[in-house]
Protein backbone atom coordinates (compact mmCIF):
# COMPACT_ATOMS: atom_id res chain seq x y z
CA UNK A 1 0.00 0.00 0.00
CA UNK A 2 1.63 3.41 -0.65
CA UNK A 3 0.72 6.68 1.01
CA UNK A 4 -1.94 8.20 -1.33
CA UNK A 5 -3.75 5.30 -0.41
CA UNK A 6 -3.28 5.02 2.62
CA UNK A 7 -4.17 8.38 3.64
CA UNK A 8 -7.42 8.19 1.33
CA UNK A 9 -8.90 5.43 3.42
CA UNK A 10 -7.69 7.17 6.88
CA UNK A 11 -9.80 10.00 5.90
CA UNK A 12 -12.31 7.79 5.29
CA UNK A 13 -12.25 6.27 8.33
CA UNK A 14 -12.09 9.15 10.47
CA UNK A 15 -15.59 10.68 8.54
CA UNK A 16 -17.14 6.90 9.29
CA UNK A 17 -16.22 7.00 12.85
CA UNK A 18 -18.72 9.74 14.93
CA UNK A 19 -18.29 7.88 17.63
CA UNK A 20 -16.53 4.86 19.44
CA UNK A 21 -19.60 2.82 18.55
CA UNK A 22 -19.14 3.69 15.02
CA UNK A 23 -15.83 3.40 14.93
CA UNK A 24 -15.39 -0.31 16.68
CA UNK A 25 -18.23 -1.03 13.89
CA UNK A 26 -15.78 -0.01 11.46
CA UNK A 27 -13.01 -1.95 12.58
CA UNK A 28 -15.48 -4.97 12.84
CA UNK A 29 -16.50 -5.08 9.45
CA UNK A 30 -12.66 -4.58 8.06
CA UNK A 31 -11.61 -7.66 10.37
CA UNK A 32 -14.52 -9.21 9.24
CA UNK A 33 -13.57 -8.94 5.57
CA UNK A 34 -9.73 -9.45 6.13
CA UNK A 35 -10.68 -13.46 6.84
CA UNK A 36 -10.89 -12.57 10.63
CA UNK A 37 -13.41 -14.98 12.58
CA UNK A 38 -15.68 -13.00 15.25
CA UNK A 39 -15.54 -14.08 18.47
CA UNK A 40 -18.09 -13.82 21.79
CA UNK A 41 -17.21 -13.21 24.83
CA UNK A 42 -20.34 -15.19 26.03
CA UNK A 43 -19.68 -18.51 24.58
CA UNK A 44 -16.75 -20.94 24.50
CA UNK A 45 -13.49 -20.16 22.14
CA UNK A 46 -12.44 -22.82 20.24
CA UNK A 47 -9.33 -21.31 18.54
CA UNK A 48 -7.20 -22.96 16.02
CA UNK A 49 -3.90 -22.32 15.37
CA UNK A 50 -3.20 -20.78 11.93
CA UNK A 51 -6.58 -18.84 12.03
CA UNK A 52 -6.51 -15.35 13.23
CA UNK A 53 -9.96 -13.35 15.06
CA UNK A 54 -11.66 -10.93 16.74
CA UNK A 55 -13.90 -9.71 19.48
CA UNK A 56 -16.11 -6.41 20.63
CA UNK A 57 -17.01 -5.38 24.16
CA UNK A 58 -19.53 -2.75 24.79
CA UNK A 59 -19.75 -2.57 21.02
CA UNK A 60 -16.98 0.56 21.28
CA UNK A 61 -13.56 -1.71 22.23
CA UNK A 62 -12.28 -4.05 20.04
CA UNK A 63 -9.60 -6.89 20.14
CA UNK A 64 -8.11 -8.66 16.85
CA UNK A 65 -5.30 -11.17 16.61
CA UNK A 66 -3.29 -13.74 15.02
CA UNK A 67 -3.10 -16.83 16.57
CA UNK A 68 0.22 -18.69 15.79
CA UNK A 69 2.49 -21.52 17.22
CA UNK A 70 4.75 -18.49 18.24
CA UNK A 71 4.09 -16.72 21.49
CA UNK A 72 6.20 -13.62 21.04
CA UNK A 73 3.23 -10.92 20.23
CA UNK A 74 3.74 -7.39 19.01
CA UNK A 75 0.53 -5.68 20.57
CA UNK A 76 -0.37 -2.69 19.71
CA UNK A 77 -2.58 -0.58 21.53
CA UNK A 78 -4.88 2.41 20.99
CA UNK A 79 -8.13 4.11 22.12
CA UNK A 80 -11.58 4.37 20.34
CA UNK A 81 -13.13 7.61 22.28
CA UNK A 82 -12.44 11.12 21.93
CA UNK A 83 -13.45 14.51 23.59
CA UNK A 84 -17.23 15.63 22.65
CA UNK A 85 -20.04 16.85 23.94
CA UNK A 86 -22.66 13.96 24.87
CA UNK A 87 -26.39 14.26 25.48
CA UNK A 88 -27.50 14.13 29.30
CA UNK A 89 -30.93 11.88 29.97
CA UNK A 90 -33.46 14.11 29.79
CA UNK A 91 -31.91 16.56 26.63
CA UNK A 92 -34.58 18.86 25.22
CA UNK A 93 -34.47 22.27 26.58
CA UNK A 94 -36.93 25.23 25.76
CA UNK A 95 -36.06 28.58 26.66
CA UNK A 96 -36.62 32.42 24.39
CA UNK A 97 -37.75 30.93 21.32
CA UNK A 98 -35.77 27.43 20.84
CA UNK A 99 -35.08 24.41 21.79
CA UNK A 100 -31.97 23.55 23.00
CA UNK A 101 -29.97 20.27 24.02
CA UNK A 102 -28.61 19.89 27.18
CA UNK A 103 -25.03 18.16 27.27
CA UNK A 104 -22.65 17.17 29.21
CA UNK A 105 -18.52 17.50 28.49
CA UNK A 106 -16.81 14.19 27.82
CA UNK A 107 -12.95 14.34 28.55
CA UNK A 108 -10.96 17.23 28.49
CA UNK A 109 -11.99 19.28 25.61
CA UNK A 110 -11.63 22.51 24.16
CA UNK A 111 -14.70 24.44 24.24
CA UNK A 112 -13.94 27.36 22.34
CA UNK A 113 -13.65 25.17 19.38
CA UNK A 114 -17.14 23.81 19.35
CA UNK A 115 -18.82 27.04 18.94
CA UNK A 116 -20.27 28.15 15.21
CA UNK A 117 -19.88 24.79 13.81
CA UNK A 118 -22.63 22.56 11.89
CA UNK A 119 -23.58 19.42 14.47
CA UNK A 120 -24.92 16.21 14.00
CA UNK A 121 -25.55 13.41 16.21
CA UNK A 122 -24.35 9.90 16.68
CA UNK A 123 -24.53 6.73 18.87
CA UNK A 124 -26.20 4.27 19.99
CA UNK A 125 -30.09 4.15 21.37
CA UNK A 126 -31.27 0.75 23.20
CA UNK A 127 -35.18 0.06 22.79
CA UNK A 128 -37.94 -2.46 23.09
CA UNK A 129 -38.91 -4.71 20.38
CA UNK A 130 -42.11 -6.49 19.97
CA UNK A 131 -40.88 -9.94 21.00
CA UNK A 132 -40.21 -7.80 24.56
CA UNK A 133 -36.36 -8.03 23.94
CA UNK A 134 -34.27 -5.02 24.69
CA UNK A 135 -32.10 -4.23 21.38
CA UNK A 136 -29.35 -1.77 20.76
CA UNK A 137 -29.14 0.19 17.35
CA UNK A 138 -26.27 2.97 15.72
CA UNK A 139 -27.76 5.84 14.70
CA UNK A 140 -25.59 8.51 12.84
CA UNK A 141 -28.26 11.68 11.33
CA UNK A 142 -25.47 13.13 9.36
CA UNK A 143 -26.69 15.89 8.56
CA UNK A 144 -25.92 19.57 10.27
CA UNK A 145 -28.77 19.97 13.23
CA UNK A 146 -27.49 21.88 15.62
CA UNK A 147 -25.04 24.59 16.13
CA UNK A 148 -23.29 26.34 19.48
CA UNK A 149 -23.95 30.28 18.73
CA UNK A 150 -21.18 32.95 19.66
CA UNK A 151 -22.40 35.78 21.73
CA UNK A 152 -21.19 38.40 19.65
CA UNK A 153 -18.92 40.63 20.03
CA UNK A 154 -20.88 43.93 20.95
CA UNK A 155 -22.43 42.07 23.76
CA UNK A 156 -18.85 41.30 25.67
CA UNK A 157 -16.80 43.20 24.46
CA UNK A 158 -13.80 42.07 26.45
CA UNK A 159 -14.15 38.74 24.45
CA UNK A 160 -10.51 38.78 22.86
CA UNK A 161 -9.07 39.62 26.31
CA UNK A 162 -10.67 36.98 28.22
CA UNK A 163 -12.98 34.17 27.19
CA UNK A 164 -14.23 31.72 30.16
CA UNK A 165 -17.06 28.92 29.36
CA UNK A 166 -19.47 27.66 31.77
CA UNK A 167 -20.17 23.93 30.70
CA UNK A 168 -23.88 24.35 32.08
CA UNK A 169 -24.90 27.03 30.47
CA UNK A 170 -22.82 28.41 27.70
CA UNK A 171 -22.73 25.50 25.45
CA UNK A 172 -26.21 24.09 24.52
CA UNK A 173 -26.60 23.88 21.15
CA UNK A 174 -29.75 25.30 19.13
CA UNK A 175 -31.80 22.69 17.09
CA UNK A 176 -34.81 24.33 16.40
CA UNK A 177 -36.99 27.44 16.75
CA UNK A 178 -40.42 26.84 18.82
CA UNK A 179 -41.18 24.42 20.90
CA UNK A 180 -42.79 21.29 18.95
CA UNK A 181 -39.86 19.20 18.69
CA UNK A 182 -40.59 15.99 20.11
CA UNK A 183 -37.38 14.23 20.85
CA UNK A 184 -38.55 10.51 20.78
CA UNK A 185 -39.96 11.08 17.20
CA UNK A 186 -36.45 12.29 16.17
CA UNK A 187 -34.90 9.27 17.69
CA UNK A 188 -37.49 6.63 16.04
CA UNK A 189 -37.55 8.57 12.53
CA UNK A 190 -33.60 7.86 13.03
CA UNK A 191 -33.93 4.31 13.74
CA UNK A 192 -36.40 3.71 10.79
CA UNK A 193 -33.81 5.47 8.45
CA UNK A 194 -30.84 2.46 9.75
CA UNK A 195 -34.00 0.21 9.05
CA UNK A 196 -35.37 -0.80 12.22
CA UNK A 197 -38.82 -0.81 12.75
CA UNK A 198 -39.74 -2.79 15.21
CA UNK A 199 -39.52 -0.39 18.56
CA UNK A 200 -42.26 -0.79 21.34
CA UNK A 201 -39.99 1.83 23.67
CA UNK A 202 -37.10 3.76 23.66
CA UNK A 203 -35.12 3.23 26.78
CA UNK A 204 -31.68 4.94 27.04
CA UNK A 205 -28.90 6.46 24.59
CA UNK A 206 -25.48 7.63 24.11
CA UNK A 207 -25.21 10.11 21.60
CA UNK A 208 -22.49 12.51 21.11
CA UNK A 209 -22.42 15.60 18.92
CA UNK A 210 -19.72 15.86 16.27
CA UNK A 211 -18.12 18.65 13.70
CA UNK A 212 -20.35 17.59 10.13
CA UNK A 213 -17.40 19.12 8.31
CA UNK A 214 -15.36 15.95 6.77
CA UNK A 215 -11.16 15.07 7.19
CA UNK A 216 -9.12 16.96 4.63
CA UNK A 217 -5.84 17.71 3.40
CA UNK A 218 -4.50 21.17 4.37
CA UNK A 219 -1.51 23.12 2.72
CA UNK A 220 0.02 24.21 -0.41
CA UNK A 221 1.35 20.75 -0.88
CA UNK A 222 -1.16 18.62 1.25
CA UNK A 223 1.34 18.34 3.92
CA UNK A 224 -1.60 18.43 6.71
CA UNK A 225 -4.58 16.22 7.74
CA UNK A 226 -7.33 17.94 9.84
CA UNK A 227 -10.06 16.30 11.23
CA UNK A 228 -11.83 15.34 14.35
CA UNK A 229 -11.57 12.30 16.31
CA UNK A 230 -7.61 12.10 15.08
CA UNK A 231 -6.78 11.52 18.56
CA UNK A 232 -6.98 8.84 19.08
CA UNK A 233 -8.74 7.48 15.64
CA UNK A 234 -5.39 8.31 13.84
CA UNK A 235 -3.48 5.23 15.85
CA UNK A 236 -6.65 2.86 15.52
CA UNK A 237 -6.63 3.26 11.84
CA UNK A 238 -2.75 2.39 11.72
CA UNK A 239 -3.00 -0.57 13.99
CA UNK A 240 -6.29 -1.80 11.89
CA UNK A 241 -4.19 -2.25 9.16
CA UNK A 242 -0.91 -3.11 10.54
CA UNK A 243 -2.85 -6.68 11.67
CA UNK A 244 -4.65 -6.87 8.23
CA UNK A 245 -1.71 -6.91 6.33
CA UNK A 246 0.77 -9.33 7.83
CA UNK A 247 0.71 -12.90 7.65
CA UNK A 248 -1.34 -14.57 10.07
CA UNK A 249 1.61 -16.75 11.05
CA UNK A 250 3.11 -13.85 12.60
CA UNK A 251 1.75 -13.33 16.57
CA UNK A 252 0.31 -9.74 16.80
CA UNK A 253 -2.67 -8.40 18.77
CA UNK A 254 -4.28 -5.27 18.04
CA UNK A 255 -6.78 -3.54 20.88
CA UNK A 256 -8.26 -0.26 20.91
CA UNK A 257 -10.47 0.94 24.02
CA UNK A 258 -12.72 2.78 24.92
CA UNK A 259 -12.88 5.36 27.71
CA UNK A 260 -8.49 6.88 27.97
CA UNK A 261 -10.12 10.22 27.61
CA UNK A 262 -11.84 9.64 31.09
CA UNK A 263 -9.57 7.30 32.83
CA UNK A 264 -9.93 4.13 31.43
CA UNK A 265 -11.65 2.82 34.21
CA UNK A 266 -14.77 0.85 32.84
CA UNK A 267 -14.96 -2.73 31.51
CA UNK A 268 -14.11 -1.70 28.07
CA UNK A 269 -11.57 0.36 28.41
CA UNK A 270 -7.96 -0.42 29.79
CA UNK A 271 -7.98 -0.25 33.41
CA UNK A 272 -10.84 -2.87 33.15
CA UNK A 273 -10.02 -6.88 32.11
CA UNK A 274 -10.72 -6.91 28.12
CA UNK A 275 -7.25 -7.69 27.22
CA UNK A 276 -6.63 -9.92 30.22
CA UNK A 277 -9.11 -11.88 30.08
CA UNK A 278 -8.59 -12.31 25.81
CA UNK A 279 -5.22 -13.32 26.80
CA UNK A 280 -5.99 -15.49 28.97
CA UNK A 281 -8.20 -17.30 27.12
CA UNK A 282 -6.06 -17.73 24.20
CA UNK A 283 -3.48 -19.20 26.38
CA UNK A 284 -5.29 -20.93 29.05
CA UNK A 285 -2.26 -22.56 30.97
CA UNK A 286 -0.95 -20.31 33.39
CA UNK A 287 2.74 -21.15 32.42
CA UNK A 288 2.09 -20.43 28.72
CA UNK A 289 -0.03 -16.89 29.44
CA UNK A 290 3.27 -15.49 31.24
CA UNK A 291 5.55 -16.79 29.39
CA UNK A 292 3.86 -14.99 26.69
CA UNK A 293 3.50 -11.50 28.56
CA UNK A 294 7.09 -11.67 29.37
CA UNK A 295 8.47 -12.30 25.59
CA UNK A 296 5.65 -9.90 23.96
CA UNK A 297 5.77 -6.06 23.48
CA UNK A 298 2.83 -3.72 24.04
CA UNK A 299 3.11 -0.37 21.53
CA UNK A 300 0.92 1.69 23.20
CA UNK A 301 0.10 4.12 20.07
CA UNK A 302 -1.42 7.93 21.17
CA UNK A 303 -0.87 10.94 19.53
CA UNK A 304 2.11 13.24 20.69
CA UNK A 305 2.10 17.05 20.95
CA UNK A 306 4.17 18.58 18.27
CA UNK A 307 5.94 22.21 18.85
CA UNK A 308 3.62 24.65 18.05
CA UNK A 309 4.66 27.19 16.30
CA UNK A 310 2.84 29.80 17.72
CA UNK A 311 3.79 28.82 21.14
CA UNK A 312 6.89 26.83 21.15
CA UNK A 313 7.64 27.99 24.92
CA UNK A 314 5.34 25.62 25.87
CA UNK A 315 7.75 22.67 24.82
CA UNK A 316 10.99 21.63 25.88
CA UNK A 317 13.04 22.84 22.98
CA UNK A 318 15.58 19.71 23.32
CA UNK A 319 12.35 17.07 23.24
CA UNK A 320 10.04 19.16 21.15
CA UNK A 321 8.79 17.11 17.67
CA UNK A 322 8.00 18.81 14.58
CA UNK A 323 5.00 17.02 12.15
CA UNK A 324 5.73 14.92 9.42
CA UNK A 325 9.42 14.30 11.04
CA UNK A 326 8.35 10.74 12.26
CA UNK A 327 7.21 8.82 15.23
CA UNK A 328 7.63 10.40 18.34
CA UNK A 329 8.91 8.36 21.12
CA UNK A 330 7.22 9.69 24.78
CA UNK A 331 9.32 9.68 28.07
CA UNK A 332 8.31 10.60 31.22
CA UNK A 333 10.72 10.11 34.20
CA UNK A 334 7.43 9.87 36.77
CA UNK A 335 5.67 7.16 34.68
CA UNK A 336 3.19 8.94 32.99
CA UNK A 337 4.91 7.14 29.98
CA UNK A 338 5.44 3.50 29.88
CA UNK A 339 8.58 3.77 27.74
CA UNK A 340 12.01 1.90 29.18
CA UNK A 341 15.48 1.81 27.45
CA UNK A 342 14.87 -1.53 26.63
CA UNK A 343 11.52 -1.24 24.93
CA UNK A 344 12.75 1.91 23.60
CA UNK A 345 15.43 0.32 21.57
CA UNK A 346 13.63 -2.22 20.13
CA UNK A 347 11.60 0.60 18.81
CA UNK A 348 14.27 2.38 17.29
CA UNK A 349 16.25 -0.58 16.23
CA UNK A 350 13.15 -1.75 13.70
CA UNK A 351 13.35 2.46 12.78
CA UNK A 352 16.24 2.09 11.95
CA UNK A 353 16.13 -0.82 9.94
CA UNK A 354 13.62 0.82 7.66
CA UNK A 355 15.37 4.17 7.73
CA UNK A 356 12.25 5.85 9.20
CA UNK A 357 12.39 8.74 11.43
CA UNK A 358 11.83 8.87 14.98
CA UNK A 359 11.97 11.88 17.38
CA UNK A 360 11.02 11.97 21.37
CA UNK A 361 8.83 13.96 23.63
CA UNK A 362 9.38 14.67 27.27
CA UNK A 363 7.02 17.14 28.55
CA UNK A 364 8.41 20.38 30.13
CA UNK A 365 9.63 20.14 34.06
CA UNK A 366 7.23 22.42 35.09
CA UNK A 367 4.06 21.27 33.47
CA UNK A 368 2.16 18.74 33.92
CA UNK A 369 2.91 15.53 31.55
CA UNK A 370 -0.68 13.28 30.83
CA UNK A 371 -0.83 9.53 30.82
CA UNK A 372 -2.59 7.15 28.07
CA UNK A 373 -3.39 3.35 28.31
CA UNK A 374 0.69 2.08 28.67
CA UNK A 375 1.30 2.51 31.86
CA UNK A 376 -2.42 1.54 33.15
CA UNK A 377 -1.81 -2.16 30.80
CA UNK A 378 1.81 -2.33 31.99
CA UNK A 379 0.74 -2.40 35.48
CA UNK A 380 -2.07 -4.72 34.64
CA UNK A 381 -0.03 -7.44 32.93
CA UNK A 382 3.34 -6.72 33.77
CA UNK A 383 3.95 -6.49 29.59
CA UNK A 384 6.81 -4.57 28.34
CA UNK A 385 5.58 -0.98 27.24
CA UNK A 386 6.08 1.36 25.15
CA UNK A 387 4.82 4.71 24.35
CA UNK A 388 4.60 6.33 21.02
CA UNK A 389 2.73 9.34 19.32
CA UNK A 390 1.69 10.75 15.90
CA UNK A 391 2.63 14.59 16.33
CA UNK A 392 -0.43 16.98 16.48
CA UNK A 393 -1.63 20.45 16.69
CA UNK A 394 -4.99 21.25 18.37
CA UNK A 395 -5.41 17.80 20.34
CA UNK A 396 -8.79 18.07 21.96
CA UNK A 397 -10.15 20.20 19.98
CA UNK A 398 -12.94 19.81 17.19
CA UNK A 399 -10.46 19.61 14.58
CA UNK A 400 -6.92 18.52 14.77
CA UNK A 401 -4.03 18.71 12.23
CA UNK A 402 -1.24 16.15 11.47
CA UNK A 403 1.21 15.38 8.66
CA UNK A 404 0.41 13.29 5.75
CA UNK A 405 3.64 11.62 6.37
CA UNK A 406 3.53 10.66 10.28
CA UNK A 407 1.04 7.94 9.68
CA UNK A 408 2.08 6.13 7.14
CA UNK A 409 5.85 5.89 8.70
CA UNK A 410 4.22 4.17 11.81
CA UNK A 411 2.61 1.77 9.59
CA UNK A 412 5.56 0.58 7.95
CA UNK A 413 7.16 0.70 11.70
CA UNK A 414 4.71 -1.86 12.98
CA UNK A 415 5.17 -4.09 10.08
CA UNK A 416 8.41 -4.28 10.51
CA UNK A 417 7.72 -6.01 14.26
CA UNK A 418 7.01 -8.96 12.22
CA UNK A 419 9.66 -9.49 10.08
């Protein structure tokens, strides 16, 4: 696969993928059509050596992997969910005029971002069917239906000074004018559209609203990709098909979760027993499963911030990356970071092989450094870790940028595990 194709389906991906729902649907159907055999959690694994699978969890994690003689796994490791605004319970608000919905801020995102752009909605709604069985459905409208107004200018005129948002008030978006909208209508004139029919009841949701405007190329010589979701979408998409395109006889394991922009602590994302417990299953001998943790390498894959050029104070000038200069390797010396000297090297020794381009991140001593899911599934299994990064401008925010070039490298990284 070269680059121009490459990048084409990323973007793809990234417009596909609203949501973690959407985008563990994604992955699904790609595994699905790479000769991957789906797995449930609920009943008994038969595996077979030679074949290679995968399995969901909350329909928003996924795990796929090869399932060779060998025991000496590249995993690689990323995370479904981004920052957004989601819809609380009880949504519809009516005040001067419009309705309004009521949301709630998931993660730590920019706000200022989010205001003036066209929303839609995505997720998934859980219902009633005839038969009395409760069902769960995706929903994605698409189309722009709300939007977060400014307050202009004239009206705070101190704006450009100083900007503060209050989550509860200043950030509802508008939907409609009146007050006729009935919200359950929406959501069942949604459902009919995916082509279900059959609901008695809607019972609960979790919808999220995202930007409507779709992943790009930006710059004079499309050296930029902006889009939502990139963090942490960006790393799922390389892992995807990192796994898809080597040889099943190879061992690698591919996981993305749900939830690092929160914690990670819920069943499907890291902090909870997903991994462990596929692991476990697929080597159900206790002497075999740690044999295997202790000869495998986990490539915990986030993005990294690069130097901003507007504000490259903020960096540590001697660990400060620069887009579309390669793979950025992250350190911290508190464990924020999962990296080691050992795992480290391994990394740069397959690099180096290639003649790909790495470059490191330490955050600045006197700022705070953020975590991701290597150090919480270090600690969990006891796996060799390392952290890496795609470098980005704008992470959190509505839109992010990265190179065209970043991407790709990791891919052919990763592959290179299983030569």
């Amino acid at each position: 696969m070269n680059k121009q194709d490459f990048n084409e389906g990323l973007l793809g991906f990234l417009d596909a993928s609203p949501t973690p729902f959407h985008a563990t649907q994604n992955m699904a159907m790609m595994f699905a059509n790479a000769g991957f055999i789906k797995l449930d959690e609920v009943h008994k694994w038969e595996l077979e050596h030679g074949k290679k699978y995968f399995v969901t969890r909350n329909d928003s994690s996924i795990i796929a992997f090869t399932f060779p003689h060998a025991n000496n796994y590249t995993m690689v490791g990323a995370h479904t969910d981004s920052p957004n605004l989601k819809l609380k319970p009880n949504p519809i608000l009516k005040n001067d005029g419009v309705v309004k919905f009521g949301v709630e801020p998931y993660g730590g995102l920019l706000f200022n971002p989010w205001f003036d752009r066209d929303l839609s909605l995505a997720g998934r709604v859980s219902y009633l069917d005839s038969k009395n069985l409760i069902q769960d459905a995706l929903i994605d409208v698409k189309k722009a239906i709300a939007i977060i107004p400014s307050l202009a200018i004239h009206l705070d005129r101190e704006v450009n000074e100083k900007k503060s948002v209050n989550a509860q008030t200043d950030i509802s978006p508008v939907l409609a004018c009146g007050d006729s909208f009935n919200f359950d209508k929406f959501l069942k004139d949604e459902l009919l559209a995916c082509g279900v029919e059959d609901v008695v009841e809607l019972y609960a949701n979790e919808l999220s609203l995202y930007d409507t405007q779709k992943a790009s190329y930006v710059g004079v010589e499309n050296d930029f990709i902006a889009s939502a979701r990139l963090d942490n979408l960006l790393s799922c998409y390389v892992g995807m098909l990192s796994i898809c395109t080597i040889d099943e006889e190879k061992p690698m394991l591919f996981i993305a979760s749900d939830h690092e922009e929160v914690g990670s602590a819920s069943t499907s994302g890291a902090g909870g027993s997903f991994l462990e417990s596929t692991l476990r299953r697929m080597f159900g001998d206790y002497e075999a499963y740690t044999q295997m943790i202790r000869s495998s390498l986990l490539i915990s894959a986030d993005n990294a911030h690069a130097v901003h050029p507007n504000y490259p104070s903020k960096h540590d000038k001697e660990h400060a990356p620069h887009i579309n200069k390669g793979v950025v390797i992250k350190v911290n010396a508190n464990q924020r970071y999962a990296s080691n000297s050992k795992t480290i090297s391994r990394f740069m020794n397959i690099a180096s092989s290639l003649d790909e381009p790495i470059q490191n991140f330490v955050t600045r001593s006197d700022m705070g450094c953020g975590s991701t899911i290597g150090p919480i599934t270090a600690a969990r299994l006891g796996i060799d870790t390392l952290d890496i990064g795609l470098p980005t401008y704008a992470m959190h925010s509505i839109r992010e940028l990265c190179g065209s070039d970043d991407a790709y490298s990791l891919y052919k990284i990763l592959l290179g595990f299983s030569e």
